[in-house]
Each structure stands twice: as structure tokens, then as C-alpha cells.
C-alpha atoms as a PDB file:
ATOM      1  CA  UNK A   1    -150.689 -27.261 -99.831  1.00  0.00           C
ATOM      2  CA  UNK A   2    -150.648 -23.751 -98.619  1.00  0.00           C
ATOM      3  CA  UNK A   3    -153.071 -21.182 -98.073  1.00  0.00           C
ATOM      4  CA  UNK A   4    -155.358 -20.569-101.557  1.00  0.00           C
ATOM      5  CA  UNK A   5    -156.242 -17.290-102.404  1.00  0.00           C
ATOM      6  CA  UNK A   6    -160.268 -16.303-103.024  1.00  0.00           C
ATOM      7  CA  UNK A   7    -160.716 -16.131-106.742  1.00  0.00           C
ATOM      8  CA  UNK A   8    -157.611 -18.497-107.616  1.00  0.00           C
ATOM      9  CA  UNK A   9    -158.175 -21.174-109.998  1.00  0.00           C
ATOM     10  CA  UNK A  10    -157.385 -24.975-109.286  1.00  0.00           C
ATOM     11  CA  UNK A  11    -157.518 -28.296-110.888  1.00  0.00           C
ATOM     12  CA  UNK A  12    -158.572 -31.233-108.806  1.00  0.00           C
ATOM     13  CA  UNK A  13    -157.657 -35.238-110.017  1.00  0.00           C
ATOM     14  CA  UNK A  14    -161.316 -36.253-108.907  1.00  0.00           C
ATOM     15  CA  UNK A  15    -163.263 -33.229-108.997  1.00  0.00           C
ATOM     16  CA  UNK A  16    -161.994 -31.258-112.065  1.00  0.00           C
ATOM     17  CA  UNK A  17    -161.865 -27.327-112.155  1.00  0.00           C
ATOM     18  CA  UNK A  18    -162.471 -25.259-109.618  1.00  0.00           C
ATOM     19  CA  UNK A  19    -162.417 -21.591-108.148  1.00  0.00           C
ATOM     20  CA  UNK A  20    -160.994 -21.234-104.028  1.00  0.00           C
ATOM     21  CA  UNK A  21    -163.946 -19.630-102.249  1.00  0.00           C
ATOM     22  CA  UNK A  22    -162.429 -19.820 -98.706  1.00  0.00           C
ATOM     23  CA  UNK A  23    -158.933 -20.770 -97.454  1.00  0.00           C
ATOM     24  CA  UNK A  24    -157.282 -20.565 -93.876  1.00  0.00           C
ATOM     25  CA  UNK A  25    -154.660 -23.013 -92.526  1.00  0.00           C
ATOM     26  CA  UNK A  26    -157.149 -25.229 -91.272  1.00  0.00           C
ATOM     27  CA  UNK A  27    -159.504 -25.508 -94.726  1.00  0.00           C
ATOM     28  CA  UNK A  28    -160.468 -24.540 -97.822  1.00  0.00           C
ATOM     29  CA  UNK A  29    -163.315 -24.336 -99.816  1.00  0.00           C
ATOM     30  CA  UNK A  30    -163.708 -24.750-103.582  1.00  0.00           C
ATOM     31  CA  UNK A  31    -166.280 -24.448-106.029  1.00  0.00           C
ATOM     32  CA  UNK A  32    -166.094 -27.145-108.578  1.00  0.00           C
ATOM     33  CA  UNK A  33    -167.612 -26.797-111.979  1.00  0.00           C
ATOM     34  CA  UNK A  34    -169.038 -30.056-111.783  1.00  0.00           C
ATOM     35  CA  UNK A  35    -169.186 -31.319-108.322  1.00  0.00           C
ATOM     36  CA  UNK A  36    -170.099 -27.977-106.971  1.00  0.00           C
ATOM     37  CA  UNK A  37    -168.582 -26.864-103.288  1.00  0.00           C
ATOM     38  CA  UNK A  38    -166.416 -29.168-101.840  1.00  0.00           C
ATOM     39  CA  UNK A  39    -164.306 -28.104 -98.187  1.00  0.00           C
ATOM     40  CA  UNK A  40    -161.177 -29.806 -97.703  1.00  0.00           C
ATOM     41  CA  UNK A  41    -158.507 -30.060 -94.862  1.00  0.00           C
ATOM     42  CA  UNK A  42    -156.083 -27.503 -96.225  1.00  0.00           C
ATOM     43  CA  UNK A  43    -153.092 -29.159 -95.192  1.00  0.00           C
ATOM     44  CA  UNK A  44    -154.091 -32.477 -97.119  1.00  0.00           C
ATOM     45  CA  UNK A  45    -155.457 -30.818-100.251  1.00  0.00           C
ATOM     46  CA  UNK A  46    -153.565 -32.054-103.765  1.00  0.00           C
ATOM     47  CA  UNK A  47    -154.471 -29.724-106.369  1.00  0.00           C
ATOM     48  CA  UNK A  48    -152.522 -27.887-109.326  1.00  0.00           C
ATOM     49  CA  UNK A  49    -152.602 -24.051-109.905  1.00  0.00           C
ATOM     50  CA  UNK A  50    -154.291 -22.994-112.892  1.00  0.00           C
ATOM     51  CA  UNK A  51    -153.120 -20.056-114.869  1.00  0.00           C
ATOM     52  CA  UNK A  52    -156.636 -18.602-115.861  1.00  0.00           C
ATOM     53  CA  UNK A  53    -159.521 -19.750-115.626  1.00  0.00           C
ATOM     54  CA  UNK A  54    -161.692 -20.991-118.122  1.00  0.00           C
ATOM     55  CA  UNK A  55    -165.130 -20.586-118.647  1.00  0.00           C
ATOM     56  CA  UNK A  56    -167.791 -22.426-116.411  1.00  0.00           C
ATOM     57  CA  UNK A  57    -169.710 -24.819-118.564  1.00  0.00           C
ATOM     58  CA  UNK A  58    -173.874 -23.908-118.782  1.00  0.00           C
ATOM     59  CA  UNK A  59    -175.718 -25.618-115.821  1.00  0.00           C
ATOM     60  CA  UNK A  60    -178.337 -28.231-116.969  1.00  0.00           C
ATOM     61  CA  UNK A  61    -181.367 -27.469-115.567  1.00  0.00           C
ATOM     62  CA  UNK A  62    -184.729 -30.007-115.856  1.00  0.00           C
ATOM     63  CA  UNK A  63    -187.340 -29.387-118.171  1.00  0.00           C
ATOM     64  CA  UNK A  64    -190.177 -28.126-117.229  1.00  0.00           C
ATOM     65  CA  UNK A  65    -193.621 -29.764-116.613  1.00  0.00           C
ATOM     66  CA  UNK A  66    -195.877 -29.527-119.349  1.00  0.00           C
ATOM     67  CA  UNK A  67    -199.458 -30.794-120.223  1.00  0.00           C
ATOM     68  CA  UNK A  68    -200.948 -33.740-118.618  1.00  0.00           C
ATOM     69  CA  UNK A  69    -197.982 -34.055-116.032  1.00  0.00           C
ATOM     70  CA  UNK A  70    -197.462 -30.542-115.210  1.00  0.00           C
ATOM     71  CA  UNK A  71    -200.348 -29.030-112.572  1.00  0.00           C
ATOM     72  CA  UNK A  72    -200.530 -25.962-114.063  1.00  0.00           C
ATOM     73  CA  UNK A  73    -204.601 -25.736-114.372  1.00  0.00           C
ATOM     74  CA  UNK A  74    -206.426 -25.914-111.611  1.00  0.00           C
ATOM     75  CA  UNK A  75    -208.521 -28.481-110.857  1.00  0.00           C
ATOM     76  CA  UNK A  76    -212.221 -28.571-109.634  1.00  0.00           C
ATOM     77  CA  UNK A  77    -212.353 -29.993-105.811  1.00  0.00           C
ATOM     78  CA  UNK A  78    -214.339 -33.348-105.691  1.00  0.00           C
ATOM     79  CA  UNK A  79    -217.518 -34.211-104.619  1.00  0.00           C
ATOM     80  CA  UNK A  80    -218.578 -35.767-101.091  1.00  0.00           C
ATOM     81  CA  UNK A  81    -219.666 -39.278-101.278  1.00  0.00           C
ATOM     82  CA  UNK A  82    -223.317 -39.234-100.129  1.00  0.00           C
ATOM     83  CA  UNK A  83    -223.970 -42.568 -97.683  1.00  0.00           C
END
């Protein structure tokens, strides 16, 4: 494989769509829709051009804490055991 260009869209057999962040002749970096940034040995790297790119997916982000699990209230410090 030969030097990527920033911005150029790639398709990877394990890793799935990606945009070329970095490239040189010794490696390149893409950003993977799924996998996120992966760095590669430019000279070893196996992926097919993509024409356009198309739109990144929504990232899933965790709920957020609410009620009893969430420690949003706070809390009263506790009382010294008297011996």
C-alpha cells in the first residue's frame, strides 16, 4: 500500500470503515468507525479505497446514573462512634 492521503476514505476486512488521519512511508493512522484509531505499518496495510464516504454511525454513549445508584444528592457525613 502506498502513502494515504488525510481525509481519504478506506475499508478495512477486520476493522470496517475508516477515514486516514496520518500517513508517511513508515505508517498510517486510521480512524475506524467502530474500532476507533488504529496505526498500521504502511507498507503492510491491506485496505480498499472508498469512493465517498458515508456517514459515521451515532456513538452509543451509557446512560446516565439515576436515583438510588446515581450520587447526585449529597449525603450527610456520619457520626463518630463514641467508646
Amino acid at each position: 500500500m502506498k502513502v494515504l492521503q488525510t481525509g481519504q476514505c478506506v475499508e478495512h476486512a477486520l476493522f470496517g470503515i475508516g477515514i486516514a488521519t496520518e500517513s508517511n512511508d513508515d505508517r498510517t493512522t486510521i480512524d475506524f468507525y467502530e474500532h476507533g484509531r488504529k496505526k498500521f505499518v504502511t507498507q503492510l496495510l491491506q485496505v480498499a479505497l472508498v469512493a465517498s464516504a458515508p456517514p459515521r454511525p451515532p456513538r452509543k454513549r451509557a446512560p446516565k446514573a439515576t436515583g438510588a445508584t446515581g450520587a447526585t444528592e449529597a449525603t450527610p457525613p456520619k457520626a463518630k462512634a463514641k467508646r
